[in-house]
N, C-alpha and C. Protein backbone atom coordinates (compact mmCIF):
# COMPACT_ATOMS: atom_id res chain seq x y z
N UNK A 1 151.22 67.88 41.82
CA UNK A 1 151.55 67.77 43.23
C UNK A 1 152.59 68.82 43.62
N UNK A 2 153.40 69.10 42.82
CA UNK A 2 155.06 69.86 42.91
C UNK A 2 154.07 71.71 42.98
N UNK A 3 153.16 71.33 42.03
CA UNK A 3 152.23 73.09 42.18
C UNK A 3 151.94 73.06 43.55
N UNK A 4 151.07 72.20 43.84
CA UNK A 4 150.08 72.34 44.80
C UNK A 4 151.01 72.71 46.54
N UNK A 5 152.14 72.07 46.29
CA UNK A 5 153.50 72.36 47.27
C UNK A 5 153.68 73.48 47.46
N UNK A 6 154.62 73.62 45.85
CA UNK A 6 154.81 75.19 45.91
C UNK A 6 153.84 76.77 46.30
N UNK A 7 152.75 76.44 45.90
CA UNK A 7 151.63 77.14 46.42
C UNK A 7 151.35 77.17 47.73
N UNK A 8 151.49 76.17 48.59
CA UNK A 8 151.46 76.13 50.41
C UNK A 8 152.70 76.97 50.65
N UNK A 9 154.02 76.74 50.00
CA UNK A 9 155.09 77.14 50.70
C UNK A 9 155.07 78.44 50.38
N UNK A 10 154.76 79.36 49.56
CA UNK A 10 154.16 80.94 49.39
C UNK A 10 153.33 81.18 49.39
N UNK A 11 152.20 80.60 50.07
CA UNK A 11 151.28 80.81 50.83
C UNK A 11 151.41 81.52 52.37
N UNK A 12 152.82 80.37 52.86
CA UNK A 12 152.80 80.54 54.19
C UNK A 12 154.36 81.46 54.58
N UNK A 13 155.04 81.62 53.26
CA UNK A 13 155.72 82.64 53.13
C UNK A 13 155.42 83.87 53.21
N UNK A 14 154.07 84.08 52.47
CA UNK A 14 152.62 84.83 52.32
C UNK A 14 152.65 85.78 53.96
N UNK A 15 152.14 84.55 54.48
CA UNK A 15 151.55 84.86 55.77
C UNK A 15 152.28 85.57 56.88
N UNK A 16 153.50 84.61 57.01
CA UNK A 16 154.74 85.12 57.47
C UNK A 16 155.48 86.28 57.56
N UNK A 17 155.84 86.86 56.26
CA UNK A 17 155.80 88.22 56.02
C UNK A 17 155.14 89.27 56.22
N UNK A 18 153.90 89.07 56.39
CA UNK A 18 152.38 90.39 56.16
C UNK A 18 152.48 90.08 57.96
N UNK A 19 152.24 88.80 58.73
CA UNK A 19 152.42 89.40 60.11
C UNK A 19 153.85 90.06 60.42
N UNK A 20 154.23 89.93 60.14
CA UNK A 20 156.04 90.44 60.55
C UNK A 20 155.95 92.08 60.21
N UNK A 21 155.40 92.38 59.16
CA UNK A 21 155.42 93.75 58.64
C UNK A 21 154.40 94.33 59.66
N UNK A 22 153.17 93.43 59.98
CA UNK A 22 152.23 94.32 60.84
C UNK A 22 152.63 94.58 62.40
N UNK A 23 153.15 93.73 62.62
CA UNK A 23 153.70 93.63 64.29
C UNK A 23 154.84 94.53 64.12
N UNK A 24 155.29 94.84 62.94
CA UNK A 24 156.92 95.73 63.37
C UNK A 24 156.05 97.09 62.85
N UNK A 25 155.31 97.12 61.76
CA UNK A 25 154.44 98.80 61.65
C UNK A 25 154.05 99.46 62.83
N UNK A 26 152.74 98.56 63.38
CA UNK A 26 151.93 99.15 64.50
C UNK A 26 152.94 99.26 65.58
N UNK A 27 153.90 98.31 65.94
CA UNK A 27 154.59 98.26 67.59
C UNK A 27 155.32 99.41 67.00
N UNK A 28 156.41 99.60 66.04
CA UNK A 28 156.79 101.04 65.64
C UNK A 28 155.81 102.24 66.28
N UNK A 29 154.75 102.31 65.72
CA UNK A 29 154.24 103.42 65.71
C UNK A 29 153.75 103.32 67.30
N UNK A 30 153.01 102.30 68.41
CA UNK A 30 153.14 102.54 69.58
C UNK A 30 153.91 103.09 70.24
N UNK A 31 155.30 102.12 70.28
CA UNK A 31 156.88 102.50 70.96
C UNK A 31 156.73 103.99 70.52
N UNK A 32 156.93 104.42 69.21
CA UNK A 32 157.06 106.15 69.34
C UNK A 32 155.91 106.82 69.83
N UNK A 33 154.91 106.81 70.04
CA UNK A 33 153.85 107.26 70.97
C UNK A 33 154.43 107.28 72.62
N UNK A 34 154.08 106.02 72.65
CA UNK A 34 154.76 106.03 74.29
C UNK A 34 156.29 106.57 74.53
N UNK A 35 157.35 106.17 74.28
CA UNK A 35 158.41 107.10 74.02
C UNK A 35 158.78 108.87 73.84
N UNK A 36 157.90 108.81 73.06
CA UNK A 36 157.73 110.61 73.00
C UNK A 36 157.34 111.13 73.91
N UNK A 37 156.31 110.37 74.81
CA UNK A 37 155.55 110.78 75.26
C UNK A 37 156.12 110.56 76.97
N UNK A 38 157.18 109.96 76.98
CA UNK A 38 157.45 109.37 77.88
C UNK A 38 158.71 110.68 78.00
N UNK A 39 159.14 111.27 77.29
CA UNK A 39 160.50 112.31 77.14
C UNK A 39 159.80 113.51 77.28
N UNK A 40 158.36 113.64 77.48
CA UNK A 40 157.64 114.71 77.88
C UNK A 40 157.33 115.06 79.07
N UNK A 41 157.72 113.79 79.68
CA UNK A 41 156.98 113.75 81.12
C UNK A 41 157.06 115.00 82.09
N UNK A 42 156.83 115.92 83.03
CA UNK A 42 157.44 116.60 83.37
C UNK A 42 157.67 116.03 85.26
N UNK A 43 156.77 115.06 85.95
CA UNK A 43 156.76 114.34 87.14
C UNK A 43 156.30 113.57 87.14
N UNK A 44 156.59 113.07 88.36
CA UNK A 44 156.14 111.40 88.24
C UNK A 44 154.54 110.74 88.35
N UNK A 45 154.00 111.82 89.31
CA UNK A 45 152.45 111.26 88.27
C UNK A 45 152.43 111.18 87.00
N UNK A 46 152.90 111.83 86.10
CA UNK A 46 152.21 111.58 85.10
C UNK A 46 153.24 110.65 84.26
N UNK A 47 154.39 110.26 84.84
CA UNK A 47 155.55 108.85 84.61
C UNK A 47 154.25 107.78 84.91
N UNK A 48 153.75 108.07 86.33
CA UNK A 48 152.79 106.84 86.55
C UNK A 48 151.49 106.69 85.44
N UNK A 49 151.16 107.77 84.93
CA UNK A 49 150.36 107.75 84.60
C UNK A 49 150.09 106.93 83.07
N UNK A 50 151.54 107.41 82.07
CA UNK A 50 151.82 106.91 80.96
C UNK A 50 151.74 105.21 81.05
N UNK A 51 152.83 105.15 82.20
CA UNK A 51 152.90 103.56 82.22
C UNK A 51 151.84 102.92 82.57
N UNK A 52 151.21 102.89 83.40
CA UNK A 52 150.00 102.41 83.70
C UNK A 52 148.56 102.31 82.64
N UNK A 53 148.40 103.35 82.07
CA UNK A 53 147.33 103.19 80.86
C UNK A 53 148.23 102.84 79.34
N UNK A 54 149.56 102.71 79.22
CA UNK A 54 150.10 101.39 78.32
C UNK A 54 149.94 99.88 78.69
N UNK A 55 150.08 99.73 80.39
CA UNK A 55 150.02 98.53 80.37
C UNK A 55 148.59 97.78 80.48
N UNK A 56 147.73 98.64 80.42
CA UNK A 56 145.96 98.74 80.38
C UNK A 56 145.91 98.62 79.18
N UNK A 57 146.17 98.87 78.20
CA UNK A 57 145.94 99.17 76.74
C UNK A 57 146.52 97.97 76.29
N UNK A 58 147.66 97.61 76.60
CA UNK A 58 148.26 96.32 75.91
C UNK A 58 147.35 94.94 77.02
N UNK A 59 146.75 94.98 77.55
CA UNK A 59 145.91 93.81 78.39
C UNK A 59 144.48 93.76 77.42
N UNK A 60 144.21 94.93 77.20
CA UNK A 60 142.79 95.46 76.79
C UNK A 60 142.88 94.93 75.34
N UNK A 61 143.64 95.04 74.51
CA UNK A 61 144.30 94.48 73.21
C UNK A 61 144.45 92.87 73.42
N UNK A 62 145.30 92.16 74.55
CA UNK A 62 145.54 91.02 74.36
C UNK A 62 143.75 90.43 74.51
N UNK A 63 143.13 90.81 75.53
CA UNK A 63 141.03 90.54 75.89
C UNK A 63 141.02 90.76 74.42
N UNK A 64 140.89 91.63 73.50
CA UNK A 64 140.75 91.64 72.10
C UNK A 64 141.02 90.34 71.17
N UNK A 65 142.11 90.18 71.28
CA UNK A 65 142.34 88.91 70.50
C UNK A 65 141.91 87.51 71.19
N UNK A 66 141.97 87.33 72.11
CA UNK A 66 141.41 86.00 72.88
C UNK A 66 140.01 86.12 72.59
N UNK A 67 139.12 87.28 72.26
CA UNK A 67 137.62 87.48 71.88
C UNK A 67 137.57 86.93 70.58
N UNK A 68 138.64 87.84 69.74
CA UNK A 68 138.39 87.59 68.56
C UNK A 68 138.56 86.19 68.02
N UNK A 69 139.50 85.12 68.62
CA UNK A 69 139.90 84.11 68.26
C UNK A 69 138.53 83.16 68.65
N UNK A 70 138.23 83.31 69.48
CA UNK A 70 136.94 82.65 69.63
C UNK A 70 135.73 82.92 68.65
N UNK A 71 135.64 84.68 68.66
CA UNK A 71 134.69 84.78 67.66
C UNK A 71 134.73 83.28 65.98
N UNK A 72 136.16 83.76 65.55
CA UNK A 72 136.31 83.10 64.27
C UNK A 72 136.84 81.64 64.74
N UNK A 73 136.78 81.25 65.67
CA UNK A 73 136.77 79.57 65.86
C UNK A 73 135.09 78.72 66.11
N UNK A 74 134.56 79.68 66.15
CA UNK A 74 132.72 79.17 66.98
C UNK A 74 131.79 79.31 66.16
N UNK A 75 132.09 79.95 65.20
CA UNK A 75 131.27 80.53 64.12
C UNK A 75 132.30 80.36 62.35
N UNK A 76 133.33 79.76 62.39
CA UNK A 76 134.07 80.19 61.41
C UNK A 76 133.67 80.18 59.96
N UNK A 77 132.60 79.12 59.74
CA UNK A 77 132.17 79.10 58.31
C UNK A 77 131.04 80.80 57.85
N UNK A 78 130.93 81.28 58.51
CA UNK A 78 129.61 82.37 58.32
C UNK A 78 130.67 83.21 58.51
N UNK A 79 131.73 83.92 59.28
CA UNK A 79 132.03 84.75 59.31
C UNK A 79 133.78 85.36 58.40
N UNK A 80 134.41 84.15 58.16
CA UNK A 80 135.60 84.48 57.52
C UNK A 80 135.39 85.64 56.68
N UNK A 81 134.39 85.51 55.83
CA UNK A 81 134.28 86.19 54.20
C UNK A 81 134.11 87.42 54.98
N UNK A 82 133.26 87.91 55.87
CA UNK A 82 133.26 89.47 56.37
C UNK A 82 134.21 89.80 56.69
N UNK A 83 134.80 89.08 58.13
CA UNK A 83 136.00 89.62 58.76
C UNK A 83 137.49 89.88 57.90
N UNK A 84 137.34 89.30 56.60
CA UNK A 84 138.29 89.71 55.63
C UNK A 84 138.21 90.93 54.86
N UNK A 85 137.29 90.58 54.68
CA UNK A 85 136.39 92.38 54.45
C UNK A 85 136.77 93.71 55.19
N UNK A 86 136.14 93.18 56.95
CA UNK A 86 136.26 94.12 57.90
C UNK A 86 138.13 94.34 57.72
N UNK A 87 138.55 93.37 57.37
CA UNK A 87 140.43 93.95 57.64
C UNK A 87 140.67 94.31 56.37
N UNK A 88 140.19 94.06 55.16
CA UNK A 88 140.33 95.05 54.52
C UNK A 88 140.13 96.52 54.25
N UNK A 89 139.14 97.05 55.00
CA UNK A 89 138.54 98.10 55.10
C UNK A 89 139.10 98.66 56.04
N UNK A 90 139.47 98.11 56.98
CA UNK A 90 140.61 98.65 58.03
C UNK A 90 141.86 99.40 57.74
N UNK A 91 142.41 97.78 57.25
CA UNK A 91 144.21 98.06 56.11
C UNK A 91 143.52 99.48 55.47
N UNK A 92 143.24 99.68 54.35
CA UNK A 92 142.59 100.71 53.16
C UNK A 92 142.50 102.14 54.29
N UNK A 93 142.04 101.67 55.20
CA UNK A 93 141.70 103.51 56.12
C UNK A 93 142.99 103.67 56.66
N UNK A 94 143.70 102.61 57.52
CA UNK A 94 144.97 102.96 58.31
C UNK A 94 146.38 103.25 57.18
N UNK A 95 146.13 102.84 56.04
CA UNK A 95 147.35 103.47 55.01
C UNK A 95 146.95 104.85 54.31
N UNK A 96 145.59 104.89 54.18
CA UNK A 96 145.36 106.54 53.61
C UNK A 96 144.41 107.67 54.35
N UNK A 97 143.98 107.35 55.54
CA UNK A 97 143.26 108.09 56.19
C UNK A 97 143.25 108.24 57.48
N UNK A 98 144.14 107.08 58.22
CA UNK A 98 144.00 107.18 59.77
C UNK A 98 145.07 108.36 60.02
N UNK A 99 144.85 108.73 61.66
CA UNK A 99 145.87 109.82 62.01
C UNK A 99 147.52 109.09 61.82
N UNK A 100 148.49 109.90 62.17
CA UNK A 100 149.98 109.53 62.23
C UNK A 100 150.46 109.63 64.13
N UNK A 101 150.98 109.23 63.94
CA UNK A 101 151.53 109.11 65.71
C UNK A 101 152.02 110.50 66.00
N UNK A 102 152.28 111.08 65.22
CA UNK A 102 152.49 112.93 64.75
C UNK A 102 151.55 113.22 65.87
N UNK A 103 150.37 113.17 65.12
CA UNK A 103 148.96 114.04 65.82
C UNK A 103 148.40 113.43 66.74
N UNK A 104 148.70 112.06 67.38
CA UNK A 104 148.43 111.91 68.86
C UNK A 104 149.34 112.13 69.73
N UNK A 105 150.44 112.19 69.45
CA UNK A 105 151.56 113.06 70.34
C UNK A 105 150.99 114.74 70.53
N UNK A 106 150.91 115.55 69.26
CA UNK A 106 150.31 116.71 69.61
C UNK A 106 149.53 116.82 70.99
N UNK A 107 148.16 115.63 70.84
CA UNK A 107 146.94 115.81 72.14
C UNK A 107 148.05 115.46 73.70
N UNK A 108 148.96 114.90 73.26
CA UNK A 108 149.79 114.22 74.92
C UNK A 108 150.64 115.77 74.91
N UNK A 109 150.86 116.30 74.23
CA UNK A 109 151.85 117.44 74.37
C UNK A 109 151.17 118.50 74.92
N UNK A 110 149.96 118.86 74.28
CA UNK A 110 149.52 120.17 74.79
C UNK A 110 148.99 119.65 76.30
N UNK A 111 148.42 118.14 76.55
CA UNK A 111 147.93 118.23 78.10
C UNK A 111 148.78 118.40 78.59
N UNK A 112 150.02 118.02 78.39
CA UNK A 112 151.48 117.82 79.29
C UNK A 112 151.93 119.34 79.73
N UNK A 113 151.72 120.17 78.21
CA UNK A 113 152.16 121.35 78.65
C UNK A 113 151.44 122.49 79.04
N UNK A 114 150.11 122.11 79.23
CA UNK A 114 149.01 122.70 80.08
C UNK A 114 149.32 122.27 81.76
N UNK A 115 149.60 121.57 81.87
CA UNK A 115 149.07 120.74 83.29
C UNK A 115 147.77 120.07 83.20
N UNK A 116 147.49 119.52 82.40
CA UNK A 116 146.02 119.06 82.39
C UNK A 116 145.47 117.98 82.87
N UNK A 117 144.26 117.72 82.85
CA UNK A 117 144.16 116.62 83.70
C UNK A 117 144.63 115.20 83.63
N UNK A 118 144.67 114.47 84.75
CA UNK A 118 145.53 113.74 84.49
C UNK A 118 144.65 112.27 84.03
N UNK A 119 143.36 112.27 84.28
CA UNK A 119 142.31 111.33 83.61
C UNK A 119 142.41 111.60 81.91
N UNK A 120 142.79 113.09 81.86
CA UNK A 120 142.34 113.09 80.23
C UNK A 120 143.62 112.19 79.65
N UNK A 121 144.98 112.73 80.43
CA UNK A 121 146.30 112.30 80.23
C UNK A 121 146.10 110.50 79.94
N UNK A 122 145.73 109.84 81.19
CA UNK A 122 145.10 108.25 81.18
C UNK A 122 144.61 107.90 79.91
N UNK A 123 143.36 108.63 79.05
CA UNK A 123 142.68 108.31 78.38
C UNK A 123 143.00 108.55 77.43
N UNK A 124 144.02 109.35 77.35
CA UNK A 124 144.38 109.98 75.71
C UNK A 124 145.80 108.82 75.23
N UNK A 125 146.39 108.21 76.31
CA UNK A 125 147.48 107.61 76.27
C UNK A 125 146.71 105.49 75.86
N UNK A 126 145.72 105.47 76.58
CA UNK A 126 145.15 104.27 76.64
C UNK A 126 144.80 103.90 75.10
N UNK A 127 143.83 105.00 74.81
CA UNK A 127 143.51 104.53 73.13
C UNK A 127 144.33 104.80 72.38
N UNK A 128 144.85 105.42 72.51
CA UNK A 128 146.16 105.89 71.37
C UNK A 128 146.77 104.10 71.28
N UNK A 129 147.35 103.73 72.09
CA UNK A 129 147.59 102.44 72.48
C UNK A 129 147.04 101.57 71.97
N UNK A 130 145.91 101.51 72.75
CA UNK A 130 145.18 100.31 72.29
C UNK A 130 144.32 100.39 70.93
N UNK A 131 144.63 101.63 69.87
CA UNK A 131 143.81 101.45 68.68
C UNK A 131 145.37 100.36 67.69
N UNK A 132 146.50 100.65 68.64
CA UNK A 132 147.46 100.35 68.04
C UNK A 132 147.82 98.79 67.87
N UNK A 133 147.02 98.54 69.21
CA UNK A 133 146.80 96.92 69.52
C UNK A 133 145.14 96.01 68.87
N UNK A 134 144.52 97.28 68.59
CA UNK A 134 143.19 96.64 68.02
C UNK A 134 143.47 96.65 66.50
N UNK A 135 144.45 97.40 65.88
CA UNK A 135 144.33 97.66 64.81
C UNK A 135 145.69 95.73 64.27
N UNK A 136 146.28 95.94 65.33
CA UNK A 136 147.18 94.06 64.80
C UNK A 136 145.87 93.50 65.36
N UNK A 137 144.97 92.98 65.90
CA UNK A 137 144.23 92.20 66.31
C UNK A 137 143.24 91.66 65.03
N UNK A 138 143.10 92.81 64.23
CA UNK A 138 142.40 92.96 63.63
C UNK A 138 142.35 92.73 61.79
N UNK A 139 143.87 93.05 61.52
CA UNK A 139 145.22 92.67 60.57
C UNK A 139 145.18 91.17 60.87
N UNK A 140 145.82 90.97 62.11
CA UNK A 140 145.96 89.43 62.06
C UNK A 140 145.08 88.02 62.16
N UNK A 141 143.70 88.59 62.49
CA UNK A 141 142.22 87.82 62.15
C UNK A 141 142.32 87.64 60.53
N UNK A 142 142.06 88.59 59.74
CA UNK A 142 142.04 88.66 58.38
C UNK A 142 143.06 87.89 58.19
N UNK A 143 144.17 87.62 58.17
CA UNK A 143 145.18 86.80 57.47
C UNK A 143 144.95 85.32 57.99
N UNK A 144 144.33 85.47 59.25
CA UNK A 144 143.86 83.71 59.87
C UNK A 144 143.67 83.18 58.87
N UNK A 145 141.98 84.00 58.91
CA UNK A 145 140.67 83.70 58.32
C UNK A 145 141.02 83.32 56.86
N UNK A 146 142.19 84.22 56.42
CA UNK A 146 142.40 83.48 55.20
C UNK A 146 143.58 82.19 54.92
N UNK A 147 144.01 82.04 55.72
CA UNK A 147 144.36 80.65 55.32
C UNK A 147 145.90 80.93 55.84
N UNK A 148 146.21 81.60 56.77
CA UNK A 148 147.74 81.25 57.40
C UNK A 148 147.66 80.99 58.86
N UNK A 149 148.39 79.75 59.42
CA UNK A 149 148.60 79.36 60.35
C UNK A 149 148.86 80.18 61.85
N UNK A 150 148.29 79.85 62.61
CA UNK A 150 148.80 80.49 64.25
C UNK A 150 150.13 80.55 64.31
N UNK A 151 150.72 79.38 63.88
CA UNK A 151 152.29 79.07 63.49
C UNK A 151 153.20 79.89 63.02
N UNK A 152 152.46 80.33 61.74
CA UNK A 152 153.20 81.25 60.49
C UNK A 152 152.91 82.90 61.16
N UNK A 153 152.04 83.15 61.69
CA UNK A 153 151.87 84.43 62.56
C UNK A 153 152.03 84.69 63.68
N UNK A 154 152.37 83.45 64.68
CA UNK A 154 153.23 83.26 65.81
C UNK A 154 155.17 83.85 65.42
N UNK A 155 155.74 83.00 64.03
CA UNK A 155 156.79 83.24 63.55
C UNK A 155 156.80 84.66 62.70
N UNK A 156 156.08 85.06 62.82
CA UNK A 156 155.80 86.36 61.78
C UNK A 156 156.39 87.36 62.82
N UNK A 157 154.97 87.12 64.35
CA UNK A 157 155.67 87.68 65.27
C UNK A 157 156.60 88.13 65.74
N UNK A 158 157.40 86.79 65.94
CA UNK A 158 158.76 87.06 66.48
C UNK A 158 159.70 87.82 65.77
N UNK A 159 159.73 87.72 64.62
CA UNK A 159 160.64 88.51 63.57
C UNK A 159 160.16 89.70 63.32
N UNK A 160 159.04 89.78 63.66
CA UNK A 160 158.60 91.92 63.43
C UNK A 160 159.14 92.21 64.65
N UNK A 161 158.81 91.54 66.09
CA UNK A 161 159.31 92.21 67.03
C UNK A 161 160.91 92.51 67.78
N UNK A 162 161.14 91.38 66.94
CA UNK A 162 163.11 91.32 67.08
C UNK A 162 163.17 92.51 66.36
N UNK A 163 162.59 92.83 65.24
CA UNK A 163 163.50 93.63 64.41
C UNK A 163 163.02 94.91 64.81
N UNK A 164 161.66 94.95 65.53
CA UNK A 164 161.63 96.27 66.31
C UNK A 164 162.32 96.51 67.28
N UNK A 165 162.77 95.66 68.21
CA UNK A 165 163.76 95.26 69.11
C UNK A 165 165.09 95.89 69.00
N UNK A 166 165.70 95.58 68.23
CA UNK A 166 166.89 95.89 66.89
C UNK A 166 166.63 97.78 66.62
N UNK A 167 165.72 97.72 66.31
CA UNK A 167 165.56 99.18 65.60
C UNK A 167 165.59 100.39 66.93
N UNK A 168 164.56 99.70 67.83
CA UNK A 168 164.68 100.88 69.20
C UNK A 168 166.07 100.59 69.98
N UNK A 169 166.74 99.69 70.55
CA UNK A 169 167.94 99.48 71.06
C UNK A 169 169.24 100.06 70.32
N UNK A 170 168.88 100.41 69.00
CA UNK A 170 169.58 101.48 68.15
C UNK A 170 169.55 102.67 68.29
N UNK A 171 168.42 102.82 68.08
CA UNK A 171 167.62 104.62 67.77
C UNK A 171 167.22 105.28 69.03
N UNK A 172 167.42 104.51 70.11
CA UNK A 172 166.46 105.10 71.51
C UNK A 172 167.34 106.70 71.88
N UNK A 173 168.08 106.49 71.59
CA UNK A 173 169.38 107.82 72.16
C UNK A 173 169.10 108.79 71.10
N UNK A 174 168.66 108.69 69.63
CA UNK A 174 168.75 109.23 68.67
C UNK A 174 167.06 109.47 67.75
N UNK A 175 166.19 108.79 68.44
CA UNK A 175 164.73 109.06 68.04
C UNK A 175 164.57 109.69 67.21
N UNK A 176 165.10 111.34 67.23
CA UNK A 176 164.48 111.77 65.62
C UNK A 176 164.99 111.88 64.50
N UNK A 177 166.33 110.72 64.61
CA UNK A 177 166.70 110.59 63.46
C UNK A 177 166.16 109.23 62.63
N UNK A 178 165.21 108.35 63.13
CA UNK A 178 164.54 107.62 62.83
C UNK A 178 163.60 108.33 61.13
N UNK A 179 163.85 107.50 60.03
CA UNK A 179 162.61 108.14 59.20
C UNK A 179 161.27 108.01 59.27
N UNK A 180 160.88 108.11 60.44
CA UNK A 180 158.66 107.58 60.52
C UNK A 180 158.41 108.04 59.42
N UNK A 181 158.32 109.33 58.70
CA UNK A 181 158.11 109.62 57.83
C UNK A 181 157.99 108.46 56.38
N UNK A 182 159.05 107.67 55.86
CA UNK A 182 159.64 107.16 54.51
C UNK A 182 159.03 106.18 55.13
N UNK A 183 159.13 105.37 55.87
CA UNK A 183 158.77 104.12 56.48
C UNK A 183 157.21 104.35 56.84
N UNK A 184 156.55 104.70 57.37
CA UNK A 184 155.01 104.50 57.14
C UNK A 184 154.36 105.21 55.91
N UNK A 185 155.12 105.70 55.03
CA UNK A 185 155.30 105.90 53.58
C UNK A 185 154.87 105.26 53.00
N UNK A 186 156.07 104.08 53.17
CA UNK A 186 156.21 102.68 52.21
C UNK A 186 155.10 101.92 52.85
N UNK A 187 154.57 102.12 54.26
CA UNK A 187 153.51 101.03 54.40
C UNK A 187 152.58 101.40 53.89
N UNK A 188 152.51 102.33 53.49
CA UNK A 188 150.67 102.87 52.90
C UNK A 188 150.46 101.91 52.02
N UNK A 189 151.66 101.60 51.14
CA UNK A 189 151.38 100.70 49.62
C UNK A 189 151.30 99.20 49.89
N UNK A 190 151.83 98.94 51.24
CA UNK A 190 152.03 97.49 51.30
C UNK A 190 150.53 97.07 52.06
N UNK A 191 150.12 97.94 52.62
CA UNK A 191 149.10 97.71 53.44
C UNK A 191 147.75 97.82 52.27
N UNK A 192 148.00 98.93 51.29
CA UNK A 192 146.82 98.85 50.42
C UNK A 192 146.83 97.40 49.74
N UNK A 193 148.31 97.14 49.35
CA UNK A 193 147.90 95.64 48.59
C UNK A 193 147.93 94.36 49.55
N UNK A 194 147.46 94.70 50.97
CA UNK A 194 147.01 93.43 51.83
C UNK A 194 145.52 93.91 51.64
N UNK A 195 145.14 95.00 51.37
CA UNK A 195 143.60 95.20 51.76
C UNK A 195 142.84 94.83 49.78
N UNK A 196 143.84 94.78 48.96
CA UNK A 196 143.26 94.44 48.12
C UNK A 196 143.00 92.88 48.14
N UNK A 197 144.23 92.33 48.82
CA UNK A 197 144.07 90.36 48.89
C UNK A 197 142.58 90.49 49.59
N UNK A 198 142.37 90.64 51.06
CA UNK A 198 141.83 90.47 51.90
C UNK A 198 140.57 90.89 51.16
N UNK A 199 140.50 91.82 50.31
CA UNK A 199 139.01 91.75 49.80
C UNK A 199 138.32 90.95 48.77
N UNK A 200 139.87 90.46 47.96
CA UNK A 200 139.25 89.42 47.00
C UNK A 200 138.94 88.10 47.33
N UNK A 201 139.86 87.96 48.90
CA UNK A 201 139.31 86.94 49.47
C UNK A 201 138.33 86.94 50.09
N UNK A 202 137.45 87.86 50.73
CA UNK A 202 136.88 88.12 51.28
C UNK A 202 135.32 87.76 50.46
N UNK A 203 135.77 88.85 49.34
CA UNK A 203 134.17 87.94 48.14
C UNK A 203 133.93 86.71 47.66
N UNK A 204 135.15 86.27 47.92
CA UNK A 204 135.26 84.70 47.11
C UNK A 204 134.54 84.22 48.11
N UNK A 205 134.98 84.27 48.97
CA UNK A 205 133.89 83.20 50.33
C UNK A 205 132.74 83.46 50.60
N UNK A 206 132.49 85.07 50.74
CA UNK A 206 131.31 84.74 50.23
C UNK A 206 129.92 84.40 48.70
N UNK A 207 130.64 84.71 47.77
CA UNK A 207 130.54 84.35 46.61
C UNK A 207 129.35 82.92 46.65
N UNK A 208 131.05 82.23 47.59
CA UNK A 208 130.96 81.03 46.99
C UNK A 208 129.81 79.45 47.56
């Protein structure tokens, strides 16, 4: 009985942690997108423009997860074992192959310092965004599906985003002394060994 305890309570220690790390990774790497991008501005269209396709992108992200939660509540026995999969395969690309917030700043820089259009400006700012919000949507299905609470990733929440909270209310005056560099570093490894859980869980269910 004293196992079977201890196993729930680092389980959901488990859970707790891996959302906290994902909500403070990705919102990191947004905030410096939009931020950079926001110290580029050169007028206020394109002030309007930033803000407006962030706050499109973070709506378009929240429609994401209210989809997805339904998806894996209506169907949940057939689909867990994939969608653990699908976030493993995700985790695995976004620690060793996706772009860096580096090289979507580049595309906001050269339109900015072209004059370019201001639809491309909209669109280049929206997904940048919202891959940032599909990519937790998508992290935090996989950890559902495997067995941690709305609860434990509700509280996961709050503590990635305080401490992003914490980190920009620090650094906002001082941005490039921030290490993005060392710090999405260290997530490459933490994120590969969520995409290794997520896949062994992922076969087991369906396995089984």
């Amino acid at each position: 009985m004293r196992i079977v305890r201890n196993y729930s309570i680092l389980t959901d220690m488990t859970g707790i942690a891996s959302s906290t790390f994902i909500w403070f990774r990705e919102g990191l790497e947004a905030w410096l997108i939009v931020q950079m991008a926001w110290l580029m501005i050169q007028n206020n269209r394109q002030r309007l423009i930033v803000l407006g396709s962030t706050l499109a992108a973070m709506f378009a992200a929240g429609a994401l997860a209210l989809g997805a939660r339904e998806f894996v509540t209506n169907d949940f026995d057939a689909v867990e074992g994939w969608t653990a999969l699908a976030a493993a395969g995700l985790l695995f690309w976004t620690a060793w192959f996706c772009h860096s917030a580096a090289q979507h700043l580049d595309k906001i820089r050269d339109n900015l310092n072209s004059n370019g259009s201001l639809a491309a400006l909209s669109l280049i700012v929206f997904l940048t965004v919202f891959r940032e919000g599909a990519e937790i949507v998508a992290f935090l299905t996989g950890i559902y599906v495997a067995g941690t609470s709305i609860m434990d990733i509700s509280l996961g929440a709050v503590i990635g985003l305080l401490g992003l909270a914490v980190l920009v209310w620090s650094a906002s005056a001082q941005i490039k002394r921030i290490p993005i560099k060392k710090i999405f570093r260290s997530s490459r490894y933490i994120f590969t060994a969520l995409a290794i859980y997520f896949t062994y869980y992922g076969l087991h269910e369906l396995l089984e």
